[in-house]
Protein backbone atom coordinates (compact mmCIF):
# COMPACT_ATOMS: atom_id res chain seq x y z
CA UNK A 1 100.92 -53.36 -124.04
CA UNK A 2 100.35 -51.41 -121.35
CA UNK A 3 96.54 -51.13 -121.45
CA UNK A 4 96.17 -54.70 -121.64
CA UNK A 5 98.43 -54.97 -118.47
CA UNK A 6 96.40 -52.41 -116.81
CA UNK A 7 93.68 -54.14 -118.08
CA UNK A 8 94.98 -57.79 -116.72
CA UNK A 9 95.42 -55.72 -113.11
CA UNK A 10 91.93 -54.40 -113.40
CA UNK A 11 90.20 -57.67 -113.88
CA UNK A 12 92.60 -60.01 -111.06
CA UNK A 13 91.61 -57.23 -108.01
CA UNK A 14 87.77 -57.82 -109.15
CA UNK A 15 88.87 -61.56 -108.41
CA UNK A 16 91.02 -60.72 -105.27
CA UNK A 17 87.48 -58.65 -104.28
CA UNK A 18 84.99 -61.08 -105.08
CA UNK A 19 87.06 -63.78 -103.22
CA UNK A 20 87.03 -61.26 -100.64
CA UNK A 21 83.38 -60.63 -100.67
CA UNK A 22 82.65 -64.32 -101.01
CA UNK A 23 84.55 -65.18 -97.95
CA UNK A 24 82.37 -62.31 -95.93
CA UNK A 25 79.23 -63.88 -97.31
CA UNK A 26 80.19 -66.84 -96.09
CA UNK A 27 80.52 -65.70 -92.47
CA UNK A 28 77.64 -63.40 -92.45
CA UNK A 29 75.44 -66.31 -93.65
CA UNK A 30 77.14 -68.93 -90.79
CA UNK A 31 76.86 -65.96 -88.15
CA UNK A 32 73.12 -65.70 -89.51
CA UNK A 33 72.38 -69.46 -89.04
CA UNK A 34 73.50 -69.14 -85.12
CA UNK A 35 71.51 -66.33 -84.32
CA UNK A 36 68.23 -68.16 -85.98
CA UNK A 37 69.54 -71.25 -83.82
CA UNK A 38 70.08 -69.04 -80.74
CA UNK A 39 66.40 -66.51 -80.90
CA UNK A 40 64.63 -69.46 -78.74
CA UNK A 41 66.49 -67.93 -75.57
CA UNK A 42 65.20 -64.42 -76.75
CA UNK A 43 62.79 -64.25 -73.79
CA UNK A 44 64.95 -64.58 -71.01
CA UNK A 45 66.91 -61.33 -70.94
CA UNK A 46 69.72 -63.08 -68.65
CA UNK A 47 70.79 -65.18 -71.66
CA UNK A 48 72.17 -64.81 -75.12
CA UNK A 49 71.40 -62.99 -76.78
CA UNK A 50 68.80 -60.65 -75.22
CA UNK A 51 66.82 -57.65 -77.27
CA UNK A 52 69.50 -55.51 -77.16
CA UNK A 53 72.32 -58.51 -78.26
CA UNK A 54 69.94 -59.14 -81.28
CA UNK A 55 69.35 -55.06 -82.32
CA UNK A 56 73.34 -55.54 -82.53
CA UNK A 57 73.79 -58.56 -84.27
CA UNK A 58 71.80 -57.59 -86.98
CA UNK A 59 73.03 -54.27 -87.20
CA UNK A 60 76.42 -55.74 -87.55
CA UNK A 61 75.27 -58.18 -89.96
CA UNK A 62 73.66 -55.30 -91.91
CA UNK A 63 76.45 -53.67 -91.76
CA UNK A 64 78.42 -56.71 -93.50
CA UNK A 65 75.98 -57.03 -96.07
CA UNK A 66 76.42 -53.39 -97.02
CA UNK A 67 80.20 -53.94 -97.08
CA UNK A 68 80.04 -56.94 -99.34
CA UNK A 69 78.24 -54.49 -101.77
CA UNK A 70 80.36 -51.99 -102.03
CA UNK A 71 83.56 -54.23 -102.80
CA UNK A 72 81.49 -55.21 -106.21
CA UNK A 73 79.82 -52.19 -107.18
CA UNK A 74 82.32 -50.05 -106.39
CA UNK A 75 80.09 -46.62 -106.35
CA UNK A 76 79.46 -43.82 -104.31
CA UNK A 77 76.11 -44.76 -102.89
CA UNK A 78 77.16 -48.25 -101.65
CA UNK A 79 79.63 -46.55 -99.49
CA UNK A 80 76.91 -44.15 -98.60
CA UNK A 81 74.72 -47.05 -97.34
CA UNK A 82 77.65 -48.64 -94.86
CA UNK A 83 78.21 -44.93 -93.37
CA UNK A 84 74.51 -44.24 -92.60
CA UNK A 85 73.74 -47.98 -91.21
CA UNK A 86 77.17 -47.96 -89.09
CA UNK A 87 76.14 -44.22 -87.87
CA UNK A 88 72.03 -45.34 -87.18
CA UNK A 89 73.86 -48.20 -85.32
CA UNK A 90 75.41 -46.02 -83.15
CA UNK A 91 72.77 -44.09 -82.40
CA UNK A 92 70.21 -46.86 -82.10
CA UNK A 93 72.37 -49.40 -79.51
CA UNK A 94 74.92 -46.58 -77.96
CA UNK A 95 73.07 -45.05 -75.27
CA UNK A 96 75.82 -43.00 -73.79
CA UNK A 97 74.28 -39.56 -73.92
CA UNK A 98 71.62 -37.48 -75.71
CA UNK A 99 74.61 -34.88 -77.42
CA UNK A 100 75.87 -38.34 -78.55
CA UNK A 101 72.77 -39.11 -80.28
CA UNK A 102 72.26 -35.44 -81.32
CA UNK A 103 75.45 -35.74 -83.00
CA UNK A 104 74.57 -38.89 -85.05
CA UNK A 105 71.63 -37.29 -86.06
CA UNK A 106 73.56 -34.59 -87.54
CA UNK A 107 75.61 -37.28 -88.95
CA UNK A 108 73.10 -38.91 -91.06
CA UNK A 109 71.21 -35.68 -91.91
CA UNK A 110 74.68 -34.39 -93.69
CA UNK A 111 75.21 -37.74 -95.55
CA UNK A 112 71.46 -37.36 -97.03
CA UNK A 113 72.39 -33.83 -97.96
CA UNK A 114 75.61 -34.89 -99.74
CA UNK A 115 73.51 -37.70 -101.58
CA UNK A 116 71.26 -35.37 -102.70
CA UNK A 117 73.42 -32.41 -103.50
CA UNK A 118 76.45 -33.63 -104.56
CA UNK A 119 76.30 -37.04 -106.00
CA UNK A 120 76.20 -37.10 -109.77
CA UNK A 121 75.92 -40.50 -111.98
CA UNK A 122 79.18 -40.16 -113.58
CA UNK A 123 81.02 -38.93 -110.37
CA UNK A 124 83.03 -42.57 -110.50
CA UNK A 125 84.49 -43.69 -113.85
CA UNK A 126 86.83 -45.60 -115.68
CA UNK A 127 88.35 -44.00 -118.74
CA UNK A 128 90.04 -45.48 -121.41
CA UNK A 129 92.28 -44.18 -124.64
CA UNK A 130 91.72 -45.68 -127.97
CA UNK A 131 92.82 -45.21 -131.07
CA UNK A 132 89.60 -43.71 -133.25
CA UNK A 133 90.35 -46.42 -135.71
CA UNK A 134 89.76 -49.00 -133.57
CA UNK A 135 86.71 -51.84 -134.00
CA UNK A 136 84.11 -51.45 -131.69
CA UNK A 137 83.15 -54.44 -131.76
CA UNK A 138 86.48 -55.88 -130.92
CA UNK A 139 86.82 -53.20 -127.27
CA UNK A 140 83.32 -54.38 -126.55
CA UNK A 141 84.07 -58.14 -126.43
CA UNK A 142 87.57 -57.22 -124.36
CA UNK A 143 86.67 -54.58 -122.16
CA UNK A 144 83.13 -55.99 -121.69
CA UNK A 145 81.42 -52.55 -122.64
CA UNK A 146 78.15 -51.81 -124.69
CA UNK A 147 79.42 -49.16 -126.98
CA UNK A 148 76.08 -49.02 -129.71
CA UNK A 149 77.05 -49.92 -133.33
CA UNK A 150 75.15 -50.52 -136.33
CA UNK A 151 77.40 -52.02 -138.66
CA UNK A 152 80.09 -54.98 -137.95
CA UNK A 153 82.75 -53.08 -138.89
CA UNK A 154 82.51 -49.76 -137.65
CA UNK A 155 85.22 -48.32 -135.67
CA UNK A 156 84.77 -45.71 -132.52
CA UNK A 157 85.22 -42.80 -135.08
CA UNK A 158 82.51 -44.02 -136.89
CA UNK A 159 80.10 -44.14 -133.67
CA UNK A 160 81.41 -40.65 -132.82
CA UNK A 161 80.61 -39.26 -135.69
CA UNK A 162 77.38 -40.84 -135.99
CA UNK A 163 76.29 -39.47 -132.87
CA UNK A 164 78.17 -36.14 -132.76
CA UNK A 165 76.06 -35.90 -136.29
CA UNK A 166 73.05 -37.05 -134.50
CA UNK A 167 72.95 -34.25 -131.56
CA UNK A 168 74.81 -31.17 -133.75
CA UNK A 169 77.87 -31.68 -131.36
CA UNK A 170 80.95 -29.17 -133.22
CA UNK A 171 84.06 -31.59 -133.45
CA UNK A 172 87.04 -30.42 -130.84
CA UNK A 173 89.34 -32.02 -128.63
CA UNK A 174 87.11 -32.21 -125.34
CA UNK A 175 83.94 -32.81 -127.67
CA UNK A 176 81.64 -35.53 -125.79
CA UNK A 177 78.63 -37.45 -126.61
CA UNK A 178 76.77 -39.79 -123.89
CA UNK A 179 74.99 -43.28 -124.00
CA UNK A 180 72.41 -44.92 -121.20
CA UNK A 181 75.67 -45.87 -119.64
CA UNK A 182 79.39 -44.51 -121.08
CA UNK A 183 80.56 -41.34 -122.96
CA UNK A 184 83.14 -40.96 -125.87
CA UNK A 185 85.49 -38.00 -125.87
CA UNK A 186 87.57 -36.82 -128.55
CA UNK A 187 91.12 -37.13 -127.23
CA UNK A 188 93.16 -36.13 -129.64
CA UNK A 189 92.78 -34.49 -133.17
CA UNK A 190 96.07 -34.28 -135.36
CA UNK A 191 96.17 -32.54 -138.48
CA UNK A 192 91.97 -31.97 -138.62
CA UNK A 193 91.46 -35.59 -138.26
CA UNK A 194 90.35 -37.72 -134.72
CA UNK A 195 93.16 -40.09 -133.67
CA UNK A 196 92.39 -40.58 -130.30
CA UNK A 197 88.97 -41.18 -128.53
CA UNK A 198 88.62 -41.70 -124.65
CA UNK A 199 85.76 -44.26 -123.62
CA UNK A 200 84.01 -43.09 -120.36
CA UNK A 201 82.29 -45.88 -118.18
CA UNK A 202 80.19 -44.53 -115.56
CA UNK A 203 80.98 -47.27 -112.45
CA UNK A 204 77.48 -48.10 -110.98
């Protein structure tokens, strides 16, 4: 019961997100239309909006667009992207003083070196406990996963095994094998036999 409520609260903040997300889309795009409207004053710098009114605009629109992408992908590099355009904003439009701009710099050249350093594919995840006996085909369907079968029937055990078979991988609680885009880890072993495997979804 409880991992289908979990799973219930999972899949109503996606909603609660992609209303969210929706609603910024919609605003972006109207805030779009006026500034297409408004470029034929461009020219004249005494009037809206002016080069530098426009850099900012679109910045900030950027900046939106970014935002609606990281409330559905949910990963490490979307949140990446809205840091290093909100920071190259600053830098580009603020003019206040070069140590201002030095420090952006700095900024962006440290959020490169953590994306190339430290990120990893499956840094966020969503893990899940199943009993080894369940049917794969049935946790595919409700958790909307692509765990790899070949028969109808076969059970997560069965696709451990397989695979653990498949790579030489010695059976032990902690034991993992990997697909293009989840893992399975042995959970729980009572009395020599699997009883509990955990599904790992990497969150792209």
């Amino acid at each position: 019961m409880e991992k289908y409520a979990h799973l219930f609260l999972k899949n109503l903040t996606k909603v609660l997100e992609f209303v969210i997300a929706a609603l910024l889309a919609c605003g972006i795009i109207i805030m779009t239309v006026q500034l297409i409207l408004s470029v034929g004053h461009l020219p004249d710098l005494n009037t809206y909006p002016n080069y530098d009114d426009l850099l900012t605009s679109c910045f900030n629109l950027i900046i939106g667009v970014e935002l609606i992408r990281m409330l559905y992908l949910h990963s490490p590099i979307t949140v990446f992207e809205v840091l290093l355009f909100a920071i190259a904003r600053q830098v580009i439009i603020d003019h206040s003083s070069p140590v201002n701009s030095l420090l952006g710099v700095i900024a962006i050249a440290i959020l490169f070196a953590t994306r190339r350093f430290l990120f990893s594919s499956f840094d966020e995840t969503d893990k899940t406990v199943f009993r080894a006996t369940q049917k794969v085909r049935r946790i595919n369907r409700l958790f909307h996963l692509n765990i790899p079968c070949q028969d109808h029937d076969d059970t997560l055990l069965d696709v451990l095994l397989h695979k653990m078979e498949e790579e030489g991988t010695e059976m032990g609680i902690g034991a993992c094998v990997y697909f293009s885009d989840l893992g399975l880890r042995i959970a729980k072993i009572t009395e020599g036999k699997i009883t509990r495997i955990e599904v790992i979804r990497s969150i792209h």
